[in-house]
C-alpha atoms as a PDB file:
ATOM      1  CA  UNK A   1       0.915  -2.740  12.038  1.00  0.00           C
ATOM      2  CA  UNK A   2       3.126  -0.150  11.317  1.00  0.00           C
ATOM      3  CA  UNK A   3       2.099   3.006   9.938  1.00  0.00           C
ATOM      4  CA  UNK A   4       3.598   5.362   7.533  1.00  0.00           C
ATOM      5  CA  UNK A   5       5.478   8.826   8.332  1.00  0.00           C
ATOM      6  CA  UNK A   6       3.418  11.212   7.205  1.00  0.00           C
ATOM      7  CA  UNK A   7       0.014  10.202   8.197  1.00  0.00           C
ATOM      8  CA  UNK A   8       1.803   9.408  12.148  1.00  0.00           C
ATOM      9  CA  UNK A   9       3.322  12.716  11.376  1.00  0.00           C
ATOM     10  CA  UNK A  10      -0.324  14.382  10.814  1.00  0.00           C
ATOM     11  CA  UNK A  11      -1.344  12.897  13.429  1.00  0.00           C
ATOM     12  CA  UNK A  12       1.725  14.308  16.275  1.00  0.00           C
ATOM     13  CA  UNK A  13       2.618  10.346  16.793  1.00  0.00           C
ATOM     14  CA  UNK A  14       6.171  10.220  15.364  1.00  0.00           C
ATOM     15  CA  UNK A  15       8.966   9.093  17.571  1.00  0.00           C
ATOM     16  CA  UNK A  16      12.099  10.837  18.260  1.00  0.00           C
ATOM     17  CA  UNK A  17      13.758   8.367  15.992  1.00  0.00           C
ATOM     18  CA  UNK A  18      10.891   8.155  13.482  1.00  0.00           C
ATOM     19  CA  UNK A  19      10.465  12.247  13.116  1.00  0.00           C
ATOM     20  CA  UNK A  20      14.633  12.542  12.620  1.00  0.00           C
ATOM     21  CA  UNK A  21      14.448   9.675   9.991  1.00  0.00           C
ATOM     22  CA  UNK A  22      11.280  11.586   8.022  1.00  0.00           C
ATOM     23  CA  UNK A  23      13.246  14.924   8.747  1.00  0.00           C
ATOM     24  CA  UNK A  24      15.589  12.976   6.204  1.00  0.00           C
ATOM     25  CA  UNK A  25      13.529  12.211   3.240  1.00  0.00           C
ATOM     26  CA  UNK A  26      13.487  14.222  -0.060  1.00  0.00           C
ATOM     27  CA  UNK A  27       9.648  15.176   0.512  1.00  0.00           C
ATOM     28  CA  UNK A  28       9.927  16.592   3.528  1.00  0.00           C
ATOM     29  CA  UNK A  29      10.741  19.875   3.211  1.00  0.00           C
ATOM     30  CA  UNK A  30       7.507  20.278   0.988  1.00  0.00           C
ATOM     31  CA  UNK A  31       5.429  19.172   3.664  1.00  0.00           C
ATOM     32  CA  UNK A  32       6.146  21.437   5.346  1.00  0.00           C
ATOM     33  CA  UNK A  33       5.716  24.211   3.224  1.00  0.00           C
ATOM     34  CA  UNK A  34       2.053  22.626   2.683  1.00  0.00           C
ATOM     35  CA  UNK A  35       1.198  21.791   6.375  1.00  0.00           C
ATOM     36  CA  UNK A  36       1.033  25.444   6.915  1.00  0.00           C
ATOM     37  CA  UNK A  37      -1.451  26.081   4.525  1.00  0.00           C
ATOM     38  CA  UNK A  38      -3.156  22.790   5.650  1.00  0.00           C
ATOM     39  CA  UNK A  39      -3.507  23.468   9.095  1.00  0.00           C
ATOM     40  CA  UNK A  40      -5.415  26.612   8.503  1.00  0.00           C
ATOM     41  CA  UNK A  41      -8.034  24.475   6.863  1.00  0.00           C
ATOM     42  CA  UNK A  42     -10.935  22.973   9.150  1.00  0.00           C
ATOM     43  CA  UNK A  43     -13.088  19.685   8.606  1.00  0.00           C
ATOM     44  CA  UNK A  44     -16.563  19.256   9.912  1.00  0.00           C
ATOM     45  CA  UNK A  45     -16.774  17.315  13.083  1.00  0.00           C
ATOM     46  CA  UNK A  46     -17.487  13.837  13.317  1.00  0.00           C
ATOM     47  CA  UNK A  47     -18.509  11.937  16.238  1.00  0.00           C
ATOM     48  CA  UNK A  48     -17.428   8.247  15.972  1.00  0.00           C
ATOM     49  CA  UNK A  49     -18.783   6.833  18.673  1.00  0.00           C
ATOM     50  CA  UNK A  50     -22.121   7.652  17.528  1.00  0.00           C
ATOM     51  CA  UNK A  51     -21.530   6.522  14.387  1.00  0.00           C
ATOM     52  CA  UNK A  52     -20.805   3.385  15.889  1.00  0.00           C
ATOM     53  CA  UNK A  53     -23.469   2.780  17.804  1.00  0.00           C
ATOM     54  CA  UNK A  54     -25.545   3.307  14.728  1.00  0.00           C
ATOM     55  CA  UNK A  55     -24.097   1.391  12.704  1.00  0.00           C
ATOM     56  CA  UNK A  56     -24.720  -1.515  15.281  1.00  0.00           C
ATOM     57  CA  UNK A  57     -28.366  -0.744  15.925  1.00  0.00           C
ATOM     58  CA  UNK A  58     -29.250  -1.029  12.393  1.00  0.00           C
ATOM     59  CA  UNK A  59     -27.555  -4.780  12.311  1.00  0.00           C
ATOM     60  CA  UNK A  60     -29.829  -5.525  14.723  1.00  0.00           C
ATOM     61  CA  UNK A  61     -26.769  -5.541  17.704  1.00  0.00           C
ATOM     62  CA  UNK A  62     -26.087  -8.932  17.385  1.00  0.00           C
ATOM     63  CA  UNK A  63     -23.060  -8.824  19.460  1.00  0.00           C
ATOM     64  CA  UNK A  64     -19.538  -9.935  19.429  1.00  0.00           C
ATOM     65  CA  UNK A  65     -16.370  -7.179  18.830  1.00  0.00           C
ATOM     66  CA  UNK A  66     -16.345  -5.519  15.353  1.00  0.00           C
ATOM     67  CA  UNK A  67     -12.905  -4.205  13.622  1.00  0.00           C
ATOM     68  CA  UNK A  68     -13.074  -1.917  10.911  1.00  0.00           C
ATOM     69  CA  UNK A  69      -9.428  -1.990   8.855  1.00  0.00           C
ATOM     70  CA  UNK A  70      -9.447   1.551   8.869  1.00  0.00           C
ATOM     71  CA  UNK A  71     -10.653   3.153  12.432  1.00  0.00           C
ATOM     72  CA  UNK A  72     -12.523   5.844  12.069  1.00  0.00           C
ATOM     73  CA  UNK A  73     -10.878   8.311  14.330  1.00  0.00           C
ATOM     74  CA  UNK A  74      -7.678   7.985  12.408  1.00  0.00           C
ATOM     75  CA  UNK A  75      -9.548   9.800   9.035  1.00  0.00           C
ATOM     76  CA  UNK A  76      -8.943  13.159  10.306  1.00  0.00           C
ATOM     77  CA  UNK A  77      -5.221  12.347   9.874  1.00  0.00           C
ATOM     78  CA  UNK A  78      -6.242  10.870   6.284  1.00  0.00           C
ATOM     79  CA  UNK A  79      -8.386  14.043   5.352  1.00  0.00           C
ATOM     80  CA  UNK A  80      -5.393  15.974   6.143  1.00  0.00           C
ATOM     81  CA  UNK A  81      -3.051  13.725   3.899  1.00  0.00           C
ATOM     82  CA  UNK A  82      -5.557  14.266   0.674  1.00  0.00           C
ATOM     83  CA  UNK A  83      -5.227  17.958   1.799  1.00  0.00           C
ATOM     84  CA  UNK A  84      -1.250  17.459   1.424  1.00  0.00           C
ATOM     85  CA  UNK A  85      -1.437  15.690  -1.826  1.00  0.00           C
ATOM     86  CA  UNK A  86      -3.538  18.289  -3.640  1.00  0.00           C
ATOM     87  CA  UNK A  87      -1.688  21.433  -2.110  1.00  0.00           C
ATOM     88  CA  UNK A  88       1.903  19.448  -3.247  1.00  0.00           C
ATOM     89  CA  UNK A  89       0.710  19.136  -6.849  1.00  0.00           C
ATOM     90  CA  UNK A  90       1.263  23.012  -7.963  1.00  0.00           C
ATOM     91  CA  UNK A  91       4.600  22.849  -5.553  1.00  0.00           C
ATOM     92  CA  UNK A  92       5.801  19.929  -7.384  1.00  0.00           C
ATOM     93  CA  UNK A  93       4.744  20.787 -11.009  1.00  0.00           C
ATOM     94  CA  UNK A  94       7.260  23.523 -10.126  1.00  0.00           C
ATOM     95  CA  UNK A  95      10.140  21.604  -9.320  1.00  0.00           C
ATOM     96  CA  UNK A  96       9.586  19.369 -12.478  1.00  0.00           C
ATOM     97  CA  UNK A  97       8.412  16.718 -10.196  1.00  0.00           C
ATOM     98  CA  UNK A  98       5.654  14.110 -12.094  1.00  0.00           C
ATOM     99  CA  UNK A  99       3.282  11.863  -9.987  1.00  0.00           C
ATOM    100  CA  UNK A 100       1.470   9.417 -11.129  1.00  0.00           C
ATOM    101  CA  UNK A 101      -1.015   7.969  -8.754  1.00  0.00           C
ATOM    102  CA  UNK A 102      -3.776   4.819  -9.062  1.00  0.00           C
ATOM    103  CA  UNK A 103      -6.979   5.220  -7.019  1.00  0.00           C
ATOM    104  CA  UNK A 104      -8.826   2.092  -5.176  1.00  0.00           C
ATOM    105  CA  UNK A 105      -9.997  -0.047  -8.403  1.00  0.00           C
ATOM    106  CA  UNK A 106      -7.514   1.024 -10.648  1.00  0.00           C
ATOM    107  CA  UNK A 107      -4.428  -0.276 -12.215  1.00  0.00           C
ATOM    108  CA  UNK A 108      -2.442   2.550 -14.526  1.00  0.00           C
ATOM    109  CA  UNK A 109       0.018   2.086 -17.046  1.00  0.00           C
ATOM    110  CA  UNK A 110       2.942   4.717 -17.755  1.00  0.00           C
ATOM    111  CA  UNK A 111       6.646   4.780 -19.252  1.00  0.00           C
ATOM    112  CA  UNK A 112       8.876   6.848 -17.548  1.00  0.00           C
ATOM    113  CA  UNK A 113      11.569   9.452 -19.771  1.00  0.00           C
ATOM    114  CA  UNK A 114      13.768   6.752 -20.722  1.00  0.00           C
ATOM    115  CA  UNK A 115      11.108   4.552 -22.070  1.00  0.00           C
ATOM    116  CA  UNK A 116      11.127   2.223 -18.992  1.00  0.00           C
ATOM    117  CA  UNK A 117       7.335   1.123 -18.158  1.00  0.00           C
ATOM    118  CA  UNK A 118       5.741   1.019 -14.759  1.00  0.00           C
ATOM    119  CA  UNK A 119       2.455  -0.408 -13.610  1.00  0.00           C
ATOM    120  CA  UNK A 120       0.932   0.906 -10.468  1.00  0.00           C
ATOM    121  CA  UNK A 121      -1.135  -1.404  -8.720  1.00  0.00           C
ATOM    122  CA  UNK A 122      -4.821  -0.232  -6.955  1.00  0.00           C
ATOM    123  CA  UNK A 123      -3.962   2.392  -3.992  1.00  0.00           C
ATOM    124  CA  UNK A 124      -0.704   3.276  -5.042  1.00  0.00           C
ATOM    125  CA  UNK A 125       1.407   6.297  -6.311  1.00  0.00           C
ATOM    126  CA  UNK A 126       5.275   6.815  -7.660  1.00  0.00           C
ATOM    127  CA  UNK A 127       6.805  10.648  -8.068  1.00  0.00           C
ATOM    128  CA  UNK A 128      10.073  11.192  -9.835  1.00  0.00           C
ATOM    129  CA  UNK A 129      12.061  13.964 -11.249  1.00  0.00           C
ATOM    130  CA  UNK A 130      11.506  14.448 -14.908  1.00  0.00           C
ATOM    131  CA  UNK A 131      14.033  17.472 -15.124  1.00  0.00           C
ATOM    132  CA  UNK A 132      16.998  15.359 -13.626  1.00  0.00           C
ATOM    133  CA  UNK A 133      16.194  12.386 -14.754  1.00  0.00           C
ATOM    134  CA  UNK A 134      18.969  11.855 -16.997  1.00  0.00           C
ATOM    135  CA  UNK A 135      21.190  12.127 -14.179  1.00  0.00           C
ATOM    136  CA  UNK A 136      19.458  10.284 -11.815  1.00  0.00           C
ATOM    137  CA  UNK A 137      16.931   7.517 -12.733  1.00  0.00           C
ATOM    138  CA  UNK A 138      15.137   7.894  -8.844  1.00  0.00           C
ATOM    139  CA  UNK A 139      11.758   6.923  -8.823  1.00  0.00           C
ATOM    140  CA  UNK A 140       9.984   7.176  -5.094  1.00  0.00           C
ATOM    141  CA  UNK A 141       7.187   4.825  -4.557  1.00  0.00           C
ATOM    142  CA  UNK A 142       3.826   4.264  -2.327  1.00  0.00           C
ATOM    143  CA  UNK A 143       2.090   0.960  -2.626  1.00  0.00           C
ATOM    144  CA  UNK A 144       2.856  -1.726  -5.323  1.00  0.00           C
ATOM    145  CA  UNK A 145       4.416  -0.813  -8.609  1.00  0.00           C
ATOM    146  CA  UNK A 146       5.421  -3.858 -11.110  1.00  0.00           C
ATOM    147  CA  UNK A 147       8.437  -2.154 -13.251  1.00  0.00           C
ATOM    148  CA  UNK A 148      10.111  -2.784 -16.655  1.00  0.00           C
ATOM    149  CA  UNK A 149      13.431  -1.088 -16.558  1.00  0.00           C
ATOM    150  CA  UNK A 150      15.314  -0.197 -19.610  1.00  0.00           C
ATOM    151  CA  UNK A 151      18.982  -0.869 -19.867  1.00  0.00           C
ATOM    152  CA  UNK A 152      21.248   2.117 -18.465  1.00  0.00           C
ATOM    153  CA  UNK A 153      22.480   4.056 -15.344  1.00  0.00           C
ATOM    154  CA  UNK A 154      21.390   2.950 -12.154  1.00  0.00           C
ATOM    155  CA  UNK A 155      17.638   2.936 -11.441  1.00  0.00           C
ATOM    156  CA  UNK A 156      16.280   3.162  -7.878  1.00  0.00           C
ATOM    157  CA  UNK A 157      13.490   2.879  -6.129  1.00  0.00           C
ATOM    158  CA  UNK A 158      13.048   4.123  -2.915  1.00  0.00           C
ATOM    159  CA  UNK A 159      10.274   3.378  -0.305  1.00  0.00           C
ATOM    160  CA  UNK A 160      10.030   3.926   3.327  1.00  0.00           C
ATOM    161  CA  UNK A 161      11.200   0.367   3.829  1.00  0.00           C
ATOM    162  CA  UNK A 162      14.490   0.741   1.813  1.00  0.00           C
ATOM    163  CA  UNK A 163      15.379   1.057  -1.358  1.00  0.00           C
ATOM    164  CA  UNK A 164      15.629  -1.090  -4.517  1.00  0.00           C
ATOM    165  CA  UNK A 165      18.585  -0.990  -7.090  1.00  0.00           C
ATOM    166  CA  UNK A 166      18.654  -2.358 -10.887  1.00  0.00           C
ATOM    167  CA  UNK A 167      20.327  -1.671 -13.946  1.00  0.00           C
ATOM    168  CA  UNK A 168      18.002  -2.912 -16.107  1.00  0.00           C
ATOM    169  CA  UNK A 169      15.224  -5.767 -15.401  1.00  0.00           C
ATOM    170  CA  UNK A 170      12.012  -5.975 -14.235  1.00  0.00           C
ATOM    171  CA  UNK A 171      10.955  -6.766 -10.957  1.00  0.00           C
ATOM    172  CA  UNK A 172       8.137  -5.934  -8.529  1.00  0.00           C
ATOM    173  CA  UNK A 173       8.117  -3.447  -5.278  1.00  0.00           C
ATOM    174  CA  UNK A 174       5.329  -3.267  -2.669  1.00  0.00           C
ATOM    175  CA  UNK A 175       5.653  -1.425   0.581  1.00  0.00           C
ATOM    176  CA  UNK A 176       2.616  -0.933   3.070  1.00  0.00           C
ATOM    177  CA  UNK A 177       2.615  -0.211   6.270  1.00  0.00           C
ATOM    178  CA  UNK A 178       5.041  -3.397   7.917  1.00  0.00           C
ATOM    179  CA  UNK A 179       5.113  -5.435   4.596  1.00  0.00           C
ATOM    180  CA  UNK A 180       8.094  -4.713   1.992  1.00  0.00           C
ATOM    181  CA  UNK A 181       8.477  -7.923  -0.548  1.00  0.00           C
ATOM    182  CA  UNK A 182      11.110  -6.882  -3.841  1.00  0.00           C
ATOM    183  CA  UNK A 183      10.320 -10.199  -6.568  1.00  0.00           C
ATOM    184  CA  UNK A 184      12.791 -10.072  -9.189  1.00  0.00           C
ATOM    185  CA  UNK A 185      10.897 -11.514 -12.580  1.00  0.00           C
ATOM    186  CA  UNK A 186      14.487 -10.910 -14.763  1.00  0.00           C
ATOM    187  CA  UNK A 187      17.746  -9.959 -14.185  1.00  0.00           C
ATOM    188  CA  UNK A 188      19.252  -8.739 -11.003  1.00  0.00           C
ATOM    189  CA  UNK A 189      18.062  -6.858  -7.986  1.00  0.00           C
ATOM    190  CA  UNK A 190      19.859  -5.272  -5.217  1.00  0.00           C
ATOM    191  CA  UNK A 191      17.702  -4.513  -2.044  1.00  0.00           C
ATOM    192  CA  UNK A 192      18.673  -1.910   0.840  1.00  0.00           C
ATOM    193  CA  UNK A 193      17.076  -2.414   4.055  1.00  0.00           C
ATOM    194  CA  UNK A 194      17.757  -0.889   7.879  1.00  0.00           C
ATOM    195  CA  UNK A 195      21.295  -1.365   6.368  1.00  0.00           C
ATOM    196  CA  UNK A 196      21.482  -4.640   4.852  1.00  0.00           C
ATOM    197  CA  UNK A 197      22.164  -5.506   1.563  1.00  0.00           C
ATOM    198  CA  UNK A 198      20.805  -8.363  -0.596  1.00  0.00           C
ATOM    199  CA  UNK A 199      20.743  -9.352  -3.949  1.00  0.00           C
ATOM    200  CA  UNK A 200      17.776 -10.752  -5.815  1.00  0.00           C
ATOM    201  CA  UNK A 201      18.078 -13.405  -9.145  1.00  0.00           C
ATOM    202  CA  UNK A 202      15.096 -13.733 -11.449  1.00  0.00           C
ATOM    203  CA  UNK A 203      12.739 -15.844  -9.091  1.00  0.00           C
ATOM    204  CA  UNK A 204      13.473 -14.999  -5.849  1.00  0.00           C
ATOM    205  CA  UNK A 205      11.474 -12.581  -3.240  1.00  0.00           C
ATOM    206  CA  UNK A 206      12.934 -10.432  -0.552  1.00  0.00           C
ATOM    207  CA  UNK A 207       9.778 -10.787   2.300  1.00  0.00           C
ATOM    208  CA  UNK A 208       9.664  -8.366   5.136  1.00  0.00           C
ATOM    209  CA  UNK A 209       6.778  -8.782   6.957  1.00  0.00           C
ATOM    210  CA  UNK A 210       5.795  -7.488  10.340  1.00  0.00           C
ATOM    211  CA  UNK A 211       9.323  -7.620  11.109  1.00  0.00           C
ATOM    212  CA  UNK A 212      10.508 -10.886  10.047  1.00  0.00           C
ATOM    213  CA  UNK A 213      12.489 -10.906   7.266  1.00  0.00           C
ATOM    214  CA  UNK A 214      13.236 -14.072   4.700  1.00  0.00           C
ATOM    215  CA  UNK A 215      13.826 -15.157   1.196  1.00  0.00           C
ATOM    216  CA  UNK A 216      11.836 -17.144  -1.217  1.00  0.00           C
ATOM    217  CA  UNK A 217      11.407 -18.754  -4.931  1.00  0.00           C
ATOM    218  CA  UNK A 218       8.498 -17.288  -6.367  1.00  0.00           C
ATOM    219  CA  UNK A 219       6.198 -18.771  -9.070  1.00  0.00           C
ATOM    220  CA  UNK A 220       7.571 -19.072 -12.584  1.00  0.00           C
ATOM    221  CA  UNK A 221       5.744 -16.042 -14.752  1.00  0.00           C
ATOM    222  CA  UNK A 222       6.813 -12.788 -16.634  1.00  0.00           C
ATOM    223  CA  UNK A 223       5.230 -10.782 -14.456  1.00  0.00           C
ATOM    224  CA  UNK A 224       2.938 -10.730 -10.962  1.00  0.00           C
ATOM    225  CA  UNK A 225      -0.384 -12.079 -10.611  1.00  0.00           C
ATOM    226  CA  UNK A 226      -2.300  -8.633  -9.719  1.00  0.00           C
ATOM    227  CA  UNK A 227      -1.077  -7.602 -13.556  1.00  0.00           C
ATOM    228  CA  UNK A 228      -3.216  -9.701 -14.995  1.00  0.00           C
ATOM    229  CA  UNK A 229      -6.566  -8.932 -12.316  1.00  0.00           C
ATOM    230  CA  UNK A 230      -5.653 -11.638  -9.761  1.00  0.00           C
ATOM    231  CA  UNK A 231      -4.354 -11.005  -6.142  1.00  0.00           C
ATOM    232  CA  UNK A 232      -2.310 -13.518  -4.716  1.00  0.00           C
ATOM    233  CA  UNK A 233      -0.868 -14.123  -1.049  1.00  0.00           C
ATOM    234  CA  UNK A 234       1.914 -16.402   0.431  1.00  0.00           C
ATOM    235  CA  UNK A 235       1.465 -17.041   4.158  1.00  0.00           C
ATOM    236  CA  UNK A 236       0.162 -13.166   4.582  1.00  0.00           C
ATOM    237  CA  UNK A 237      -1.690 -12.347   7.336  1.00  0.00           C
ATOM    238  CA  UNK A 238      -5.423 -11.823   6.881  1.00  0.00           C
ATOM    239  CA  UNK A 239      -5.527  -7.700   7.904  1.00  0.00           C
ATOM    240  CA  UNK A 240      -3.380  -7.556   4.664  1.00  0.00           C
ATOM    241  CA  UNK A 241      -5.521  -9.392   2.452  1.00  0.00           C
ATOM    242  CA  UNK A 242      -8.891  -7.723   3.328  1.00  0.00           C
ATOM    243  CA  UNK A 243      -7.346  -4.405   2.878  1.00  0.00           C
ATOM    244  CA  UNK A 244      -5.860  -5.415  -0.398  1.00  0.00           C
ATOM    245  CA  UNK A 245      -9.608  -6.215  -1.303  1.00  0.00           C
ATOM    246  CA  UNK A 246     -10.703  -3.172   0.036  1.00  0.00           C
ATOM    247  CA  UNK A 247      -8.582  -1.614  -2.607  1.00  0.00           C
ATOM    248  CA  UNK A 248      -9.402  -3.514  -5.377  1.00  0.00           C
ATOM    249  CA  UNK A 249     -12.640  -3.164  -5.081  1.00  0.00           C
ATOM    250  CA  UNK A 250     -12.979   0.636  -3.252  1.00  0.00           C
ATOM    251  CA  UNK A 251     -15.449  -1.326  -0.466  1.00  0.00           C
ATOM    252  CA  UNK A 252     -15.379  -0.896   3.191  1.00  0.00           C
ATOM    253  CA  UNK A 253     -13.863  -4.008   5.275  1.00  0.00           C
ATOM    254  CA  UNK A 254     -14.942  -4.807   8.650  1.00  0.00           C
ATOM    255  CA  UNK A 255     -14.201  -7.926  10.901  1.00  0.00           C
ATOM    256  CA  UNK A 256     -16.007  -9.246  13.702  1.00  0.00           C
ATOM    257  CA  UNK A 257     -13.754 -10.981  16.069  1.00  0.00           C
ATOM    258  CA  UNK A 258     -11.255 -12.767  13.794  1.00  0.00           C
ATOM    259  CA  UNK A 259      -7.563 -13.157  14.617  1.00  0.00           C
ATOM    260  CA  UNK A 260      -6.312 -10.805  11.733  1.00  0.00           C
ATOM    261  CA  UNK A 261      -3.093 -12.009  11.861  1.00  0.00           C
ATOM    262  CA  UNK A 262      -4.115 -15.749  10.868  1.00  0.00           C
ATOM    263  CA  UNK A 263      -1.594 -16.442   7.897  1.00  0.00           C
ATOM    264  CA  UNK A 264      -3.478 -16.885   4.568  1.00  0.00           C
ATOM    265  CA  UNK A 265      -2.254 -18.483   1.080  1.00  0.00           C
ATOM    266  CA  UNK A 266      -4.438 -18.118  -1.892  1.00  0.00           C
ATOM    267  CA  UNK A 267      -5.355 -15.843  -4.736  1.00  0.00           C
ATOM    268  CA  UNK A 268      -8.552 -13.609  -5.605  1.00  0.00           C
ATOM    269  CA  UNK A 269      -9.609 -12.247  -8.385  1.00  0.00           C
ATOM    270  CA  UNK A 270      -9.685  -8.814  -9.075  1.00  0.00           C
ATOM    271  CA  UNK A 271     -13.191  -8.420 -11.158  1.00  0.00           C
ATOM    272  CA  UNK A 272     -15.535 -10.828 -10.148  1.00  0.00           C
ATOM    273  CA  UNK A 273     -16.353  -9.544  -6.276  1.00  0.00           C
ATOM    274  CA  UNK A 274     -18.513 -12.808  -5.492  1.00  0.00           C
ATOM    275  CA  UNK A 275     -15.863 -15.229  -6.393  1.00  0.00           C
ATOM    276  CA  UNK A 276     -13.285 -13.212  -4.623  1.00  0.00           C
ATOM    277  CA  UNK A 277     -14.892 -13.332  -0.976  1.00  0.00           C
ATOM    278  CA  UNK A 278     -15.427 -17.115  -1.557  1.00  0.00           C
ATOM    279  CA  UNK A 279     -12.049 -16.876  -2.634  1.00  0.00           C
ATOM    280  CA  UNK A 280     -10.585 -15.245   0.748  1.00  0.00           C
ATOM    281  CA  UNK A 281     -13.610 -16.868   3.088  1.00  0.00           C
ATOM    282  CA  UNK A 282     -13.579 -20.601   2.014  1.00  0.00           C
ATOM    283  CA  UNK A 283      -9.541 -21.617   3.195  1.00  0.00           C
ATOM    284  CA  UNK A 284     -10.381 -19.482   6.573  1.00  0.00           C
ATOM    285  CA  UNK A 285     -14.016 -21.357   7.202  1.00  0.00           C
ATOM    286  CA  UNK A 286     -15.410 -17.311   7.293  1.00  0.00           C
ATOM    287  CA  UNK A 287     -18.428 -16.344   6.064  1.00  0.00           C
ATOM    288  CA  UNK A 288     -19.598 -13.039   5.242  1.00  0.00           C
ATOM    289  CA  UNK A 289     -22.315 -10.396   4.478  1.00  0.00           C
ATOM    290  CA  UNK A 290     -22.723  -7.590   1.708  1.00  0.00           C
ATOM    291  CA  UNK A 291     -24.643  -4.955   3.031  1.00  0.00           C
ATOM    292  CA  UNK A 292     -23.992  -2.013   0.176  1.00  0.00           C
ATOM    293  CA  UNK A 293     -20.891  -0.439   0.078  1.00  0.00           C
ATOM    294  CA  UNK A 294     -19.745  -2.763   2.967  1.00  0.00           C
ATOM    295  CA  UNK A 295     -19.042  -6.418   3.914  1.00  0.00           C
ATOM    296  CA  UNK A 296     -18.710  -7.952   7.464  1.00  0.00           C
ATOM    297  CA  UNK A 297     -16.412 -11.165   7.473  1.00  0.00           C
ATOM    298  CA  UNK A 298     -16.510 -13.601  10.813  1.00  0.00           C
ATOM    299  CA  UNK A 299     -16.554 -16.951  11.299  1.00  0.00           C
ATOM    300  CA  UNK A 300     -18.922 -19.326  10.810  1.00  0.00           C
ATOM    301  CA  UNK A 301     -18.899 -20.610  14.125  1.00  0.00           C
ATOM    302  CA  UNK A 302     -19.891 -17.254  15.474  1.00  0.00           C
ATOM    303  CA  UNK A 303     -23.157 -17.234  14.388  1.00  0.00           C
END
């Protein structure tokens, strides 16, 4: 699954390609200015093959291969981006830049200078330029924002997928990791991706995922499902759903020899966590276990 820029860029794993594309972005040149502070700083060490082993020993080592969605050797990387994201917020306050960010659980509500409205899904953050806004209605975006756009100039959105173009509508964006789907909900959207254009009527999707891009009718409704607490997949593989209900419900996600890229179609809700692993575990024939802050899926044949 593709990762994003700046946490392969923490982590020294950009390509030649991929380090002269993120060389490109507006937000680059403050990384920079904040990975020098950054790298002076220094994290306690963890050892994650211990950790592993003890996690296993206290569920009795019952075998099989575990995944964990989020590896733990990659959180120095992650430790590093939270470093970035506080150190950018005096360097942005003084460029007149505003972000707006939604932690896991969360779903935030804002209107933007020219009275447009965005809602940020769980996990996700947008920055824009409230000085130059007039001029340019730019909003950049991480994660899943649903937006309400008033009528005027042009108003983009730009992710690291491509970028989104309206004049006035409301549609929704999500980019993570390999997955960039634009739904258009009224009006007319205009999508840019790896330079190829396509335009978007009210109740059609633009679906890149993992590489394969199409186009599809979505379900008739004012607005997406998560909006109104409910999470709901077309033919998206299963890493992507148990992440998106790691988010929704800040838990940890682990699977124990499932093929995480088994297409799933359904919907979860976003408040009650018992209904939403029968939810995700019933279509798959999984079963699961809550142990705390975590939950093991795997399938039922397993054990």
């Amino acid at each position: 699954m593709k990762e994003n820029y700046l946490a392969k860029w923490l982590n020294n794993e950009l390509s030649e390609e991929e380090l002269e594309a993120f060389r490109a972005t507006p937000g680059f040149r403050s990384y920079e200015k904040i990975a020098a502070t950054a790298s002076r700083l220094e994290g306690p060490a963890f050892d994650a093959d211990t950790a592993l082993e003890h996690l296993k020993t206290k569920r009795g080592g019952s075998g099989g291969r575990v995944v964990a969605l989020r590896p733990w050797h990659r959180w120095a990387g992650v430790a590093a981006a939270l470093v970035f994201l506080l150190g950018s917020t005096f360097y942005f306050m003084s460029r007149k830049e505003t972000t707006l960010e939604a932690g896991y659980t969360q779903h935030i509500e804002t209107q933007l200078p020219d009275a447009s409205e965005v809602m940020l899904n769980a996990g996700s953050e947008i920055t824009y330029n409230k000085k130059d806004w007039d001029g340019h209605r730019r909003v950049n975006l991480q994660g899943e924002a649903f937006f309400k756009v008033a009528k005027g100039k042009t108003f983009t959105v730009e992710t690291e997928a491509g970028e989104v173009t309206v004049l006035g509508t409301q549609f929704n964006v999500l980019q993570r990791g390999g997955f960039f789907v634009v739904s258009c909900y009224e009006g007319l959207v205009r999508v840019d991706h790896a330079g190829r254009s396509v335009e978007l009527p009210a109740g059609t999707s633009f679906r890149l995922v993992n590489g394969r891009i199409s186009q599809t009718e979505i379900p008739a409704a004012s607005a997406p499902s998560w909006t109104r607490n409910e999470s709901s997949f077309r033919s998206m593989p299963l890493a992507f759903v148990l992440q998106e209900f790691e988010r929704q419900y800040a838990i940890e996600v682990e699977a124990a020899d499932l093929n995480l890229d088994e297409l799933y179609t359904g919907t979860f809700s976003n408040t009650n966590m018992n209904l939403a692993l029968q939810s995700i575990s019933a279509p798959l024939e999984l079963t699961y276990e809550v142990h705390g802050n975590k939950v093991l899926f795997y399938a039922k044949a397993a054990r």
